[in-house]
C-alpha atoms as a PDB file:
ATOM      1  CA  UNK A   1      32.193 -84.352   7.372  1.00  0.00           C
ATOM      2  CA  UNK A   2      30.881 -85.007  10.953  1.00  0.00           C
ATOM      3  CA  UNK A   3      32.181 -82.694  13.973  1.00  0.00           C
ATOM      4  CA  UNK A   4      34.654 -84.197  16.100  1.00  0.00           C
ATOM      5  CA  UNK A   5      33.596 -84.355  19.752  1.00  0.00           C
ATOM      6  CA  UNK A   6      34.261 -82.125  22.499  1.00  0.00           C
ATOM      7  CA  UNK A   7      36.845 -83.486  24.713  1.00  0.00           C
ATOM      8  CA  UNK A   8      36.255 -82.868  28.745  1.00  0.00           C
ATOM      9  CA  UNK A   9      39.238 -81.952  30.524  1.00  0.00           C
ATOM     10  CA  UNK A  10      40.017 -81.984  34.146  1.00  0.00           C
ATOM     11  CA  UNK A  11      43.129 -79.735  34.268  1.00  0.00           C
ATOM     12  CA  UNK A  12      44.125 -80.704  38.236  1.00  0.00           C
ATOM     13  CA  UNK A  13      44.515 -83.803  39.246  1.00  0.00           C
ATOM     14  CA  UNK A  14      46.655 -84.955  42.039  1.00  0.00           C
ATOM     15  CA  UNK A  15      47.749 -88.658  42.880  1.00  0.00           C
ATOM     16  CA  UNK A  16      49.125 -89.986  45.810  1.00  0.00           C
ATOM     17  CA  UNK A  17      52.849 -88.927  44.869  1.00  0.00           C
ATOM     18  CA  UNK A  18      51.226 -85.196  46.470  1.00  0.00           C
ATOM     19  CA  UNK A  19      51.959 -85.157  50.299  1.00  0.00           C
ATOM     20  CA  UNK A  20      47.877 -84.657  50.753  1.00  0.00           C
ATOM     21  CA  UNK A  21      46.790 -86.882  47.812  1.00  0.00           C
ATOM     22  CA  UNK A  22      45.301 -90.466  48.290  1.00  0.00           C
ATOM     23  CA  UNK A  23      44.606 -91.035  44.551  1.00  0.00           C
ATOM     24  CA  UNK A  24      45.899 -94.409  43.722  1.00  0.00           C
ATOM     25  CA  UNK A  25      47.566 -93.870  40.134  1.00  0.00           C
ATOM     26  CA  UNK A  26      46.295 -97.537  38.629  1.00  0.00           C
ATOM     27  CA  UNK A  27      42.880 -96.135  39.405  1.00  0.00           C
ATOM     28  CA  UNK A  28      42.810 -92.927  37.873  1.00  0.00           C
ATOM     29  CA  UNK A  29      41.523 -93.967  34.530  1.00  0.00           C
ATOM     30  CA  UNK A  30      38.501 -95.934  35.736  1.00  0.00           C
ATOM     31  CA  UNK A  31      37.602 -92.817  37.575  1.00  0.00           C
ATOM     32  CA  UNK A  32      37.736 -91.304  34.816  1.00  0.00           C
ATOM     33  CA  UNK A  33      35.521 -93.200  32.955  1.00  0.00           C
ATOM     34  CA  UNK A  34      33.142 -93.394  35.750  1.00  0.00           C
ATOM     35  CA  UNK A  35      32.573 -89.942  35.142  1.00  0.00           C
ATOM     36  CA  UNK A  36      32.807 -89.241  31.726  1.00  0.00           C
ATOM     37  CA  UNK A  37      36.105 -87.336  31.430  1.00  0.00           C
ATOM     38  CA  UNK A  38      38.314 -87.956  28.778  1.00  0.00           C
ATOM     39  CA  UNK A  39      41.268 -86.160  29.630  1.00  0.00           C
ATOM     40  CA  UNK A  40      42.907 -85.016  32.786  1.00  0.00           C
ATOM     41  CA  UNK A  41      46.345 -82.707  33.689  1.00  0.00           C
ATOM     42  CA  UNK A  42      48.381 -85.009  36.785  1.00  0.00           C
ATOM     43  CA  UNK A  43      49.962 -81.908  38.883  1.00  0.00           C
ATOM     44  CA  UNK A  44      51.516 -83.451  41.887  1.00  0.00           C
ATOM     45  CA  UNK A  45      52.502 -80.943  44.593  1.00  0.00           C
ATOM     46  CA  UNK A  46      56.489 -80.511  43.358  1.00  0.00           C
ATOM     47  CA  UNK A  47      57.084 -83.982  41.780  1.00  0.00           C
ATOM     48  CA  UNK A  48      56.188 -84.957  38.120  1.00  0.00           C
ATOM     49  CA  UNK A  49      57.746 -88.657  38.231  1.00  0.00           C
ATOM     50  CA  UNK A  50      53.864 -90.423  38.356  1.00  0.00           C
ATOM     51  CA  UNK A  51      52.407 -87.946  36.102  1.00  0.00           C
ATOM     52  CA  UNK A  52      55.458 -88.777  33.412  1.00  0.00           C
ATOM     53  CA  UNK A  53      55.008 -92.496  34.060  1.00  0.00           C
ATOM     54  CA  UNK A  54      50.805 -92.423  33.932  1.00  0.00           C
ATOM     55  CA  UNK A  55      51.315 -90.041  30.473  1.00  0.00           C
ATOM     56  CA  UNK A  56      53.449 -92.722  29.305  1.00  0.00           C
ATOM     57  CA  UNK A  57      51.102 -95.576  29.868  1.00  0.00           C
ATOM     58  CA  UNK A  58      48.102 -93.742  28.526  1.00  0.00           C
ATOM     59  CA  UNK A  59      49.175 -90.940  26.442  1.00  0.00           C
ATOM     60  CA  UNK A  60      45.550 -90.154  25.101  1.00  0.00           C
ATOM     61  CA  UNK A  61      44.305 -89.847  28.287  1.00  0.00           C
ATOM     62  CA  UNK A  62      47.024 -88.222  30.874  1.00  0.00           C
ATOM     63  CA  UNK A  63      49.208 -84.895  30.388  1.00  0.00           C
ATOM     64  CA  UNK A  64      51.909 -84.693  32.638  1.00  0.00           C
ATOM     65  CA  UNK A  65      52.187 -81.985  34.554  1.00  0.00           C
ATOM     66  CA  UNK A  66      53.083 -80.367  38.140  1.00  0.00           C
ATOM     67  CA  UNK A  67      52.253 -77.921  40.184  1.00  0.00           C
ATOM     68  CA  UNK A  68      55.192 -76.145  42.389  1.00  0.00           C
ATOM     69  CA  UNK A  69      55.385 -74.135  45.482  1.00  0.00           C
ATOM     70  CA  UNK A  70      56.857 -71.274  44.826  1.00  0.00           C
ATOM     71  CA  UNK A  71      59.093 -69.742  46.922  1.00  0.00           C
ATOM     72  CA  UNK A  72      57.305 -66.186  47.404  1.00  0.00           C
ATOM     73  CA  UNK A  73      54.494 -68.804  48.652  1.00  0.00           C
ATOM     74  CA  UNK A  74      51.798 -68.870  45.721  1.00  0.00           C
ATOM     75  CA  UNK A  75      51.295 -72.039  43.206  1.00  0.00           C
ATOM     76  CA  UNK A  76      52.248 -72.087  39.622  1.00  0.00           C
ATOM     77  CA  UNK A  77      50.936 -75.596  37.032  1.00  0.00           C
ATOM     78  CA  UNK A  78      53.244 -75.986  34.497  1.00  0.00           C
ATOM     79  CA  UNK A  79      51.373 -78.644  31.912  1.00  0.00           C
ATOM     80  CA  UNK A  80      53.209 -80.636  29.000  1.00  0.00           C
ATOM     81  CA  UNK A  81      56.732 -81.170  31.353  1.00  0.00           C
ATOM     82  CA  UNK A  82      59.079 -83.263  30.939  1.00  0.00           C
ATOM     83  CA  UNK A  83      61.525 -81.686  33.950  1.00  0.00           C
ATOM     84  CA  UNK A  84      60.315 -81.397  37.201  1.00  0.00           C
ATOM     85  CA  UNK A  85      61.055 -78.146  38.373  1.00  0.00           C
ATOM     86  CA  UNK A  86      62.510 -77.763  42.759  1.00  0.00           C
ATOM     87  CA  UNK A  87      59.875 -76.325  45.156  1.00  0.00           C
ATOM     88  CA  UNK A  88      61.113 -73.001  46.339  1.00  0.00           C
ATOM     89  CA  UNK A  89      61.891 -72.039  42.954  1.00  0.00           C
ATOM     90  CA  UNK A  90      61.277 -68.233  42.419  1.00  0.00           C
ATOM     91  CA  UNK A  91      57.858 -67.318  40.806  1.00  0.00           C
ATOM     92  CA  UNK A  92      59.214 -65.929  37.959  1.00  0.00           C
ATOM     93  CA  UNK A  93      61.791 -68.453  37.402  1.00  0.00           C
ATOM     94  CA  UNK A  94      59.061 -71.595  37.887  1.00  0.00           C
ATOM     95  CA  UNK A  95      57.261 -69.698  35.206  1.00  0.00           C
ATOM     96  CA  UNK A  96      59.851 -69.099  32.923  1.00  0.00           C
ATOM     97  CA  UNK A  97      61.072 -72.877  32.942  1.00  0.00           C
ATOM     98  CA  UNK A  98      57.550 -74.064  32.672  1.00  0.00           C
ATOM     99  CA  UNK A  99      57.964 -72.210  29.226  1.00  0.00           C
ATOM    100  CA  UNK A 100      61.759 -73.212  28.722  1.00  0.00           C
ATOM    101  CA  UNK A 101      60.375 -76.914  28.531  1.00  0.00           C
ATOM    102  CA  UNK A 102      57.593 -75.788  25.958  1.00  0.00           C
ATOM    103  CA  UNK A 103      55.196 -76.156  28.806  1.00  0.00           C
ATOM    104  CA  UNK A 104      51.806 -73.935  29.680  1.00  0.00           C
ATOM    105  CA  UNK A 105      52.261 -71.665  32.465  1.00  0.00           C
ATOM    106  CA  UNK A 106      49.052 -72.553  34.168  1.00  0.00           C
ATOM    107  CA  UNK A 107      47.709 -70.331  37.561  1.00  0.00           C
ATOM    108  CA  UNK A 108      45.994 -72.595  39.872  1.00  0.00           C
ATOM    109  CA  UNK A 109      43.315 -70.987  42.140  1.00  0.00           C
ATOM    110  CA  UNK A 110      45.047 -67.612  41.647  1.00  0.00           C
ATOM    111  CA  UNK A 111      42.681 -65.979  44.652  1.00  0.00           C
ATOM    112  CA  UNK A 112      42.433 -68.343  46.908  1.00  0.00           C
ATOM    113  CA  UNK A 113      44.936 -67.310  50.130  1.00  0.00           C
ATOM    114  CA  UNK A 114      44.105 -70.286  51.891  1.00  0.00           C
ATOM    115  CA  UNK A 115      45.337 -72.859  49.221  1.00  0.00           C
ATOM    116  CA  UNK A 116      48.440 -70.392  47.868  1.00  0.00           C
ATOM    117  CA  UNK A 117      47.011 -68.364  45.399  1.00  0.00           C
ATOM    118  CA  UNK A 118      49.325 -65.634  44.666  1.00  0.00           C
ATOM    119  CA  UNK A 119      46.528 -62.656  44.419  1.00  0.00           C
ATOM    120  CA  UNK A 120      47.319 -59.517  42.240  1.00  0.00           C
ATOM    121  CA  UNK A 121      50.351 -58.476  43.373  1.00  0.00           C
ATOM    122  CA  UNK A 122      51.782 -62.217  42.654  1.00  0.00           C
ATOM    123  CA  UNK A 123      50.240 -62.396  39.296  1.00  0.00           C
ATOM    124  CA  UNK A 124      51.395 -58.993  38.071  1.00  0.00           C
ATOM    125  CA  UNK A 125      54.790 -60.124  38.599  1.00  0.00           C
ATOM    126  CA  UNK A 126      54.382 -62.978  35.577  1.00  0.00           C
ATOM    127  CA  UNK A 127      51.424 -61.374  33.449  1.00  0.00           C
ATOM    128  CA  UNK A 128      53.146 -61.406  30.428  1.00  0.00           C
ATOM    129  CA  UNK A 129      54.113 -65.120  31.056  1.00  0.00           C
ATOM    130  CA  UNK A 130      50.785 -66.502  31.960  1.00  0.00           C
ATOM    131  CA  UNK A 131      49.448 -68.876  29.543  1.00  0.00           C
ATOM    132  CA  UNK A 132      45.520 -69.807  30.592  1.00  0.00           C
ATOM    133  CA  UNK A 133      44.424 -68.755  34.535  1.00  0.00           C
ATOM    134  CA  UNK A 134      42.022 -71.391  36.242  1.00  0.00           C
ATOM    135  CA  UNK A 135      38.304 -69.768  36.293  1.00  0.00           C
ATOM    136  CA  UNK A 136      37.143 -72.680  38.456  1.00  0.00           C
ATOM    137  CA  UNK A 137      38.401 -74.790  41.253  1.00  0.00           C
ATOM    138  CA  UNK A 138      36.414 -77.351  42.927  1.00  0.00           C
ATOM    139  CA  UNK A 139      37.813 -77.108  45.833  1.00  0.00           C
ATOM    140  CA  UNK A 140      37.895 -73.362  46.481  1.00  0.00           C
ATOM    141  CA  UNK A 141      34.892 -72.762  48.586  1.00  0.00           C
ATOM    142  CA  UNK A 142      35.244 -68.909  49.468  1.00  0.00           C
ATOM    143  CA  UNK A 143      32.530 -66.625  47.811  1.00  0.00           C
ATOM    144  CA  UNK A 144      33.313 -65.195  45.034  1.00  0.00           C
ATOM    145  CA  UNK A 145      36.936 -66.509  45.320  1.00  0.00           C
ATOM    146  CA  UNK A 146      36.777 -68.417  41.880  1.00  0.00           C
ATOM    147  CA  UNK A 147      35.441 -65.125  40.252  1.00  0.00           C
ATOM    148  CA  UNK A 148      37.647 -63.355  40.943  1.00  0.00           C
ATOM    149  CA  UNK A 149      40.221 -65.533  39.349  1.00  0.00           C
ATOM    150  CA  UNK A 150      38.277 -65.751  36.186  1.00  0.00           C
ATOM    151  CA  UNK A 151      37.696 -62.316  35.826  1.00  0.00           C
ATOM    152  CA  UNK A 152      41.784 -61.210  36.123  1.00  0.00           C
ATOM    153  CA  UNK A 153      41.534 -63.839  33.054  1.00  0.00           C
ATOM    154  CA  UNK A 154      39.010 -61.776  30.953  1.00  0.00           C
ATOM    155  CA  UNK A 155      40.131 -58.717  31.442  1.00  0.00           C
ATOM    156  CA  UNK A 156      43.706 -59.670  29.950  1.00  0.00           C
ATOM    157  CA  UNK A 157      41.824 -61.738  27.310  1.00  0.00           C
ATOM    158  CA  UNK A 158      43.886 -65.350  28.773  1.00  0.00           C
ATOM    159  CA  UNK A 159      42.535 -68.930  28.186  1.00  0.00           C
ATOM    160  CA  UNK A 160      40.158 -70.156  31.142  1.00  0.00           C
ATOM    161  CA  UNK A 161      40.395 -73.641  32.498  1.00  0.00           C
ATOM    162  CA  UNK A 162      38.749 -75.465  35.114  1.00  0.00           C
ATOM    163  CA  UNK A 163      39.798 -78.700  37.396  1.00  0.00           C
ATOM    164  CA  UNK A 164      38.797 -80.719  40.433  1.00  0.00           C
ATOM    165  CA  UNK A 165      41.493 -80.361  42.205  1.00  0.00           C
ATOM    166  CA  UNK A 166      41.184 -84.321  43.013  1.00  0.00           C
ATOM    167  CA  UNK A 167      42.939 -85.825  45.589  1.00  0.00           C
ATOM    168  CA  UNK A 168      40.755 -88.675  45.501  1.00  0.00           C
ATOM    169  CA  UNK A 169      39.127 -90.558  43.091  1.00  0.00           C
ATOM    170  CA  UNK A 170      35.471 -89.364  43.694  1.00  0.00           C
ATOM    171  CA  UNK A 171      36.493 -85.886  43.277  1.00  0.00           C
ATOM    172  CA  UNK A 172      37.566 -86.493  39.689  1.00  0.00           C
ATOM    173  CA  UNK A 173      35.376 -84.499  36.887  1.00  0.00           C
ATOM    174  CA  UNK A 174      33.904 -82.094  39.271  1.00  0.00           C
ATOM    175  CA  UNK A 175      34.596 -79.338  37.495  1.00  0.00           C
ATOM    176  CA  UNK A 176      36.295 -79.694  33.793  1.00  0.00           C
ATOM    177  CA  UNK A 177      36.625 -77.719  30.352  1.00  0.00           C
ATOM    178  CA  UNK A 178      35.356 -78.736  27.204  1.00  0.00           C
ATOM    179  CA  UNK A 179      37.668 -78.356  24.293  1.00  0.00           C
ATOM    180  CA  UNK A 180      37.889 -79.717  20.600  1.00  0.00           C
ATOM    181  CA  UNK A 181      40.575 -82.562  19.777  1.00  0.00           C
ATOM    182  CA  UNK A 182      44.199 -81.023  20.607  1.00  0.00           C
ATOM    183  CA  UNK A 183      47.744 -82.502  19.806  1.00  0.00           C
ATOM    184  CA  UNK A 184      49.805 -82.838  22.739  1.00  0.00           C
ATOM    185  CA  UNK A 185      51.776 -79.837  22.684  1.00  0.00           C
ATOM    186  CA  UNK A 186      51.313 -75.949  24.182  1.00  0.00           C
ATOM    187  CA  UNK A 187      49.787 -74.524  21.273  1.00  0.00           C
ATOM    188  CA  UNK A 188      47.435 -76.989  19.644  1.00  0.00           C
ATOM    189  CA  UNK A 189      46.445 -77.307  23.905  1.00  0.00           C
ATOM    190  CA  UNK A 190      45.985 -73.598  24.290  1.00  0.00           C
ATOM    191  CA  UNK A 191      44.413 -72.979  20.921  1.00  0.00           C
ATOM    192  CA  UNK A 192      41.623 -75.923  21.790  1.00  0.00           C
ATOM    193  CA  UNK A 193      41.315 -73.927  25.213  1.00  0.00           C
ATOM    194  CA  UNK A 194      40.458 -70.578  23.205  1.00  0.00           C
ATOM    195  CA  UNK A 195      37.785 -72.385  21.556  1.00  0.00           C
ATOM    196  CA  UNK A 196      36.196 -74.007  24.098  1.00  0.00           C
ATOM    197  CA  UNK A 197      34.584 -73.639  27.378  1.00  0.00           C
ATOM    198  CA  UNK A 198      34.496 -74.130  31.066  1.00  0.00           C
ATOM    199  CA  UNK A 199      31.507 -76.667  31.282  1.00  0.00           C
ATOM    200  CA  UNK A 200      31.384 -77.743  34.510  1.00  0.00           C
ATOM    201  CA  UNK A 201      31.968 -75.805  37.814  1.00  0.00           C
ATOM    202  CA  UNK A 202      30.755 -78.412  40.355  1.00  0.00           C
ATOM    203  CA  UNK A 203      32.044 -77.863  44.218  1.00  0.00           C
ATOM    204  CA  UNK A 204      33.741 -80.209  46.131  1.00  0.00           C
ATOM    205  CA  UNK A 205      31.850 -81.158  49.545  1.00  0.00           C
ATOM    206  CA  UNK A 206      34.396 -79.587  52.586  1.00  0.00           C
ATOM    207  CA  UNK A 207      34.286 -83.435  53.796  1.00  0.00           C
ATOM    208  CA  UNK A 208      37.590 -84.275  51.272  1.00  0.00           C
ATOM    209  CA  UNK A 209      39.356 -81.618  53.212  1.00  0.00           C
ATOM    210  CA  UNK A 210      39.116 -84.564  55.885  1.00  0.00           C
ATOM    211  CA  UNK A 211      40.908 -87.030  53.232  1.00  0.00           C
ATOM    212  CA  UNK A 212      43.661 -84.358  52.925  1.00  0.00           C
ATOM    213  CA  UNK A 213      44.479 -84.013  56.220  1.00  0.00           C
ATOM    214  CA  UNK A 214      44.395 -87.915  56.844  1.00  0.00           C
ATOM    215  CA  UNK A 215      46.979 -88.467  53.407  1.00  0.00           C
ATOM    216  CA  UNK A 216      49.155 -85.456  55.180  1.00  0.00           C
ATOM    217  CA  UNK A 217      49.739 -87.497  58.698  1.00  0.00           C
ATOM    218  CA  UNK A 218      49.505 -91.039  56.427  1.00  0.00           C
ATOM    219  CA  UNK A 219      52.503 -89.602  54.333  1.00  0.00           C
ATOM    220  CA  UNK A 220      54.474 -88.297  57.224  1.00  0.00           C
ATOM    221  CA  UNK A 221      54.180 -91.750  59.179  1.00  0.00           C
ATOM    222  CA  UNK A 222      54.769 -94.193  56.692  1.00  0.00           C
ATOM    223  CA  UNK A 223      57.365 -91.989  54.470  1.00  0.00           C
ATOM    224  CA  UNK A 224      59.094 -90.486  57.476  1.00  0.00           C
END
């Protein structure tokens, strides 16, 4: 019997619902397509609403997630939700809901300062409720920053991801996993994540920065 394929996974993907997102949702999955990626995690800064209703529509090719603000400052994904969980919501609290909800606790750019990664003091404080760490973030641009990350992974034996970080549409599949077919639940998801690989670890140019800071004032004008 033939192999199934590999599945490529963006695991961060912001829409528009994110404060410093201009990702139209309807145009997500043509993106997608554009650039070969099967699957992608929505994680909208503190709101899971699109990512529920996107899921929904196109349940082979969206998994809802979202990723919160913390309030000790750092990020935290939680993938597979079906609550959204407050911003300001104590680390290990965000983490330990993510898990309430059968969700994967899911570190986003755990290094990076600049974009609130939590750094080691952060993630001792949930190590035994970490699920899979991201080795790769397309928009982290610091040397060695993205290393750093993945090795913390490795050295507690945790499943690696990757993502984009997209906040707009040409961003999408910059940097992915590839994984074999998974059902849409924690453990078939972090099983397929054991057994397969970060496969791309493009880098965003620093022009989408730009974009971010335009959706930021674009948001505050025209939702007040």
């Amino acid at each position: 019997m033939a192999e199934r394929p590999l599945l490529r996974v963006d695991m961060h993907v912001h829409t528009r619902a994110s404060y410093d997102s201009l990702n139209d949702p309807d145009g997500i999955v043509a993106a997608m397509d554009a650039r070969g990626i099967d699957r992608i995690v929505v994680a909208d800064h503190d709101e899971l609403e699109v990512a529920l209703r996107m899921a929904a529509r196109a349940p082979d090719r969206v998994i809802a997630g979202e990723e919160v603000r913390t309030a000790e400052g750092p990020d935290l994904i939680g993938i597979f939700l079906t609550e959204r969980i407050p911003r300001g919501t104590p680390l290990r609290e965000t983490a330990e809901r993510i898990r309430a909800q059968g969700g994967v606790v899911y570190v986003p750019h755990p290094f990076d300062v600049r974009r609130r990664g939590g750094g080691e003091h952060h993630l001792a404080a949930i190590a035994d409720l970490v699920d899979a760490v991201e080795a790769h973030n397309a928009r982290t641009w610091g040397t060695g920053v993205n290393e750093a990350g993945e090795a913390w992974a490795r050295a507690r034996d945790l499943p690696l991801g990757a993502g984009s970080d997209a906040h707009t549409a040409g961003e999408i599949g910059t940097a992915y996993v590839e994984v074999p077919p998974f059902e849409p639940n924690r453990a078939s998801f972090l099983a397929a994540l054991r057994a397969g690989r970060v496969a791309a670890r493009g880098t965003s140019s620093r022009v989408v920065a730009a974009y971010s800071a335009y959706a930021r004032v674009h948001h505050t004008v025209f939702r007040g």
